[in-house]
Protein backbone atom coordinates (compact mmCIF):
# COMPACT_ATOMS: atom_id res chain seq x y z
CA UNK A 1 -15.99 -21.15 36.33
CA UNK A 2 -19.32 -20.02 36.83
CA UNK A 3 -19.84 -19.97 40.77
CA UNK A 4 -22.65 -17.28 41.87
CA UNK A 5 -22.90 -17.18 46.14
CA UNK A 6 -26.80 -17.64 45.69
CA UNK A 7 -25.73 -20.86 44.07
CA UNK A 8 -24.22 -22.56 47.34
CA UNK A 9 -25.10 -21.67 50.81
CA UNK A 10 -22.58 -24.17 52.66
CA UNK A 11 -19.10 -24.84 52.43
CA UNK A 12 -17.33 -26.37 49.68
CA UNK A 13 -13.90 -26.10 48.03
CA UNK A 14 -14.33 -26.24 44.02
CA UNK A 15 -11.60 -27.24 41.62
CA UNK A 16 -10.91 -25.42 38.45
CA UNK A 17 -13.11 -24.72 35.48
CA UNK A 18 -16.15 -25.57 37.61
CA UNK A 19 -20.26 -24.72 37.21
CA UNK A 20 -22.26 -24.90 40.02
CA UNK A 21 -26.12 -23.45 38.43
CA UNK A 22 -28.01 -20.71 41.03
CA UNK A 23 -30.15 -22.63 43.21
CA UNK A 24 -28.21 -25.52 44.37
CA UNK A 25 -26.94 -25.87 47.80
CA UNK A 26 -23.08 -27.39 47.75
CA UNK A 27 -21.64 -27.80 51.38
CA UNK A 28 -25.10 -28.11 53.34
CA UNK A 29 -24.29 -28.02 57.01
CA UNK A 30 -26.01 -30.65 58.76
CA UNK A 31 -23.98 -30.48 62.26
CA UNK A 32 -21.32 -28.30 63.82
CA UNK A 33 -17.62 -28.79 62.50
CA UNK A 34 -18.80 -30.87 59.07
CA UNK A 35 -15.86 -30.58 56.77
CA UNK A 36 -16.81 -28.79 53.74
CA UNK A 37 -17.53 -30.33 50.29
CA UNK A 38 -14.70 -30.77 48.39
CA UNK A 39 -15.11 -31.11 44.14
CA UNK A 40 -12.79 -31.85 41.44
CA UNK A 41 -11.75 -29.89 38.42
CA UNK A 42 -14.74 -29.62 35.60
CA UNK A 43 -17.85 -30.52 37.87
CA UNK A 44 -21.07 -29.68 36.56
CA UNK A 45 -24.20 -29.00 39.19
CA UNK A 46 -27.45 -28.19 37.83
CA UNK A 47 -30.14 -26.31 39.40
CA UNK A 48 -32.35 -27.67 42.47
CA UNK A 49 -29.29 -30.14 43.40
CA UNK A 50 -28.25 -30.05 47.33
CA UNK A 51 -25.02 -31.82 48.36
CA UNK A 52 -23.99 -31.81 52.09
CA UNK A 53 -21.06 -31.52 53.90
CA UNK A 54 -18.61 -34.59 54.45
CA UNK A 55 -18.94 -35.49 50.95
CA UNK A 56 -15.90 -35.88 48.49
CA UNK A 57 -16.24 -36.03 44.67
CA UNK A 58 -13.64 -36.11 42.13
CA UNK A 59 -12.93 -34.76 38.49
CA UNK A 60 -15.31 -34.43 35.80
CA UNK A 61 -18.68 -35.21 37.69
CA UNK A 62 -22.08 -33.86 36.86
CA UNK A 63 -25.87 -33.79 38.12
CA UNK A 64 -29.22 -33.49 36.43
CA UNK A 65 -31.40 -31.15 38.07
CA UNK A 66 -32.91 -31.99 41.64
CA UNK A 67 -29.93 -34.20 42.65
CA UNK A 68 -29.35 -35.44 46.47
CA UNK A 69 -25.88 -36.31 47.89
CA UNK A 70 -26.12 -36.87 51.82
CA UNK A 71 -23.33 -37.05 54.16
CA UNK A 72 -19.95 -38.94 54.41
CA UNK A 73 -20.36 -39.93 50.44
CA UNK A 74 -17.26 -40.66 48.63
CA UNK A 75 -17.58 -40.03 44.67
CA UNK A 76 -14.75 -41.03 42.29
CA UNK A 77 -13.69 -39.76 39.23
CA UNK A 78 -15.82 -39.28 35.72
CA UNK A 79 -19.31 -39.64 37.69
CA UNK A 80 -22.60 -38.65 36.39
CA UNK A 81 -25.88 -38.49 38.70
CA UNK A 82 -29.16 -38.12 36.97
CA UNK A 83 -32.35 -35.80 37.76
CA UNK A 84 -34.13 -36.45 41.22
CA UNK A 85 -31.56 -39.52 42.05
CA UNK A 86 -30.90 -39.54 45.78
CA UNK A 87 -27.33 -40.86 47.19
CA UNK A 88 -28.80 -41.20 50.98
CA UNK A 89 -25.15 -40.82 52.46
CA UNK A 90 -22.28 -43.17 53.55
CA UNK A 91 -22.19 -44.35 50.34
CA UNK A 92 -19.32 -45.22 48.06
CA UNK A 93 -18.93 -45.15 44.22
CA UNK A 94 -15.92 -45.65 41.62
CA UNK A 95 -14.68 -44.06 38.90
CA UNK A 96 -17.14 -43.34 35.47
CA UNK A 97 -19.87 -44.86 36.87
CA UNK A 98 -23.67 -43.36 35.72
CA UNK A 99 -26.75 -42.98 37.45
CA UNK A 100 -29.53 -42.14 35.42
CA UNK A 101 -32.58 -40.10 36.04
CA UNK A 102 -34.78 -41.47 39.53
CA UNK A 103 -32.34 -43.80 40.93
CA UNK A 104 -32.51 -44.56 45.14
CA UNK A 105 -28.87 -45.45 46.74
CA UNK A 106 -29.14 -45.89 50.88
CA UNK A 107 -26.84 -45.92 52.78
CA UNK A 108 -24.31 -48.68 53.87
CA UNK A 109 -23.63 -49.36 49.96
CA UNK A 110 -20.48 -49.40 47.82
CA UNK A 111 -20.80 -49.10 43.64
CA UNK A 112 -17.57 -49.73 41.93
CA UNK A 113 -15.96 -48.56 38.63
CA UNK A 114 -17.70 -48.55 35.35
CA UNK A 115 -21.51 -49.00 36.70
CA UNK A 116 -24.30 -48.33 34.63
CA UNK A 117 -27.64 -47.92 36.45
CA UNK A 118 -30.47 -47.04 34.42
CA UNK A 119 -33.74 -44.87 35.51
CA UNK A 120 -35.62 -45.49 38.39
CA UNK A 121 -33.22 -48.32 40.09
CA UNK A 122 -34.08 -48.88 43.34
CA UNK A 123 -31.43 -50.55 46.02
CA UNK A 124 -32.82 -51.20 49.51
CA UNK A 125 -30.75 -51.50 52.95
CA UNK A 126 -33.35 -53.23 55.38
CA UNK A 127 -34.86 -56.34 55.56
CA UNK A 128 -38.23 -55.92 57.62
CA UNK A 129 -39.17 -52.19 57.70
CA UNK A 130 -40.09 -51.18 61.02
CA UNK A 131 -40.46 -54.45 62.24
CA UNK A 132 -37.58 -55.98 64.95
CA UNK A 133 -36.13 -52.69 65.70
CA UNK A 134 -33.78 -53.62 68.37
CA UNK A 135 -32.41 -56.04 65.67
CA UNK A 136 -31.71 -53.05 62.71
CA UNK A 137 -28.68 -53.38 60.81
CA UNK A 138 -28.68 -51.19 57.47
CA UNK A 139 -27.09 -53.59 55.01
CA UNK A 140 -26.75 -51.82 51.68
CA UNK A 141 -25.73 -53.81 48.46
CA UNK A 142 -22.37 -54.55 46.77
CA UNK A 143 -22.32 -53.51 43.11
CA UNK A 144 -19.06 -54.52 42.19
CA UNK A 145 -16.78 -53.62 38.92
CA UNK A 146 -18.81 -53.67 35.78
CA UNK A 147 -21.82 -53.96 36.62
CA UNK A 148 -25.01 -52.62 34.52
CA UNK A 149 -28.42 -52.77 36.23
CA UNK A 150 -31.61 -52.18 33.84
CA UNK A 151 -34.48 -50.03 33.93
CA UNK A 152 -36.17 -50.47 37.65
CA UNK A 153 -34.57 -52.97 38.61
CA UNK A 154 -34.74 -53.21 42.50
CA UNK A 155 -31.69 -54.94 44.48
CA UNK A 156 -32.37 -56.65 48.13
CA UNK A 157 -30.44 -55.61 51.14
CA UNK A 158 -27.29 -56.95 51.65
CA UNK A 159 -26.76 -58.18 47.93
CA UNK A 160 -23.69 -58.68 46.27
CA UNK A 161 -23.94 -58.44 42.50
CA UNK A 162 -20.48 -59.88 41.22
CA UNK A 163 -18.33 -57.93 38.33
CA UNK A 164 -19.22 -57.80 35.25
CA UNK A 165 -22.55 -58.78 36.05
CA UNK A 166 -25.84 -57.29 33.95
CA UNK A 167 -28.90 -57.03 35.41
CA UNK A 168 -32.37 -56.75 33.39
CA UNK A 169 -34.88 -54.16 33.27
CA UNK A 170 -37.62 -54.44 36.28
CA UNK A 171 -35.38 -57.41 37.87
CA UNK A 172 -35.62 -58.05 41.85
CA UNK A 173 -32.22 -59.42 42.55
CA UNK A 174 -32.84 -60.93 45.91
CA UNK A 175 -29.32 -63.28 46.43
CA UNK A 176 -25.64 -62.68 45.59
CA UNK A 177 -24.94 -62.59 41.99
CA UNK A 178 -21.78 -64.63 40.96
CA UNK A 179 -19.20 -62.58 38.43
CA UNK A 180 -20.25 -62.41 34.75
CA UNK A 181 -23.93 -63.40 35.05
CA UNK A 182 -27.17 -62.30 33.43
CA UNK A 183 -29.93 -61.77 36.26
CA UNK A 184 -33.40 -61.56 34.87
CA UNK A 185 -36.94 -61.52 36.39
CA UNK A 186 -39.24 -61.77 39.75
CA UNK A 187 -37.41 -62.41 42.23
CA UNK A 188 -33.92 -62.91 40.14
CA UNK A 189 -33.00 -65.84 38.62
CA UNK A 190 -29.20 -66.18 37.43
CA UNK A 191 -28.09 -67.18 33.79
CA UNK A 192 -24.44 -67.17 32.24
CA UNK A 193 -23.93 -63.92 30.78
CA UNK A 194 -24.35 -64.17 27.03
CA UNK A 195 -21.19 -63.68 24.94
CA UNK A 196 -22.64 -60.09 23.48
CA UNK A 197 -22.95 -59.04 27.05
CA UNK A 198 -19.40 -59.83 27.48
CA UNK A 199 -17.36 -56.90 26.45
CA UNK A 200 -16.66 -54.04 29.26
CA UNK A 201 -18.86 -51.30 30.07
CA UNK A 202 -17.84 -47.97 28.15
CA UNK A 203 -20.06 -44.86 27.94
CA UNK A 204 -19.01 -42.68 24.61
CA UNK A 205 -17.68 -40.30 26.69
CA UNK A 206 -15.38 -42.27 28.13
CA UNK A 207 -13.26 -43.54 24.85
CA UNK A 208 -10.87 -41.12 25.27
CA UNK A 209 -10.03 -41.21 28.87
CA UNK A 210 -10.26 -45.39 29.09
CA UNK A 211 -8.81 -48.15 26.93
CA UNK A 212 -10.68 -51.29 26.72
């Protein structure tokens, strides 16, 4: 394990066979009596990365570089987070589940198991920015089992994009999306997912750890 003390200046308990770069914060205190960061055996945080306190992440996760995890985040097993993606806290993801580079996740949302999102995904969790105040309800999305959101693609607040769903590049995905269907466009509009598009999602380095 490579685990210098100028690499974290929080709290944190590490699992085995960890790597946490110089320069990241792991365990960032943001009020009196936060429970300390707590990762899994094999993590991998690169340089620039900050997670705070209140977060849990399990086995075999890894950053990019420049990575945000807020508070009172729950992170499965077999999770990747890309450069300069920010997890805005009270968030919950799955197990093997990636995040590629740029990616925006607010709070109030829940990701499943076997996501894909790629760069520069945006989700949003409120309706009419500063506007009705005294109304505000953060409403994250839904991205259930499965699911693989293209390149930009933004998702509404509130949404619920059914399992197994696929979502196109630069797509606004401003309703629920039933199970299984292709979403593609400005705003959305909802095909049946093609039979190619049908198989499970399964990153290479997941073969050996997942049957189909």
């Amino acid at each position: 394990m490579h685990y210098d003390s100028s690499a974290s200046q929080g709290a944190c308990e590490v699992g085995a066979d960890c790597d946490i770069q110089p320069g990241c914060i792991v365990g960032l205190r943001y009020r009196p009596g936060s429970a300390p960061v707590r990762l899994g055996d094999g993590a991998r945080v690169r340089a620039g990365s900050i997670i705070y306190c209140d977060v849990t992440i399990g086995v075999g996760f890894q950053t990019g570089h420049n990575v945000m995890i807020r508070e009172h985040t729950s992170i499965g097993n077999h999770v990747v987070v890309g450069t300069n993606t920010v997890i805005d806290g009270q968030v919950s993801i799955g197990d093997f589940v990636k995040l590629e580079s740029n990616c925006y996740i607010p709070t109030h949302t829940r990701i499943g198991s076997r996501v894909f999102f790629g760069p520069n995904v945006t989700l949003t969790n409120d309706r009419y920015p500063l506007k009705m105040r005294e109304q505000y309800k953060p409403e994250g999305p839904v991205i259930e089992d499965g699911v693989t959101l293209g390149a930009g693609a933004v998702v509404c607040p509130g949404v619920n994009i059914g399992e197994d769903s696929f979502v196109a590049a630069g797509a606004v995905v401003t309703a629920d999306v039933p199970a299984r269907s292709l979403v593609l466009g400005v705003p959305g509009r909802v095909e049946p997912l093609p039979e190619r598009l049908k198989e499970r999602n399964m990153a290479l380095s997941w073969q050996k750890l997942l049957a189909r």
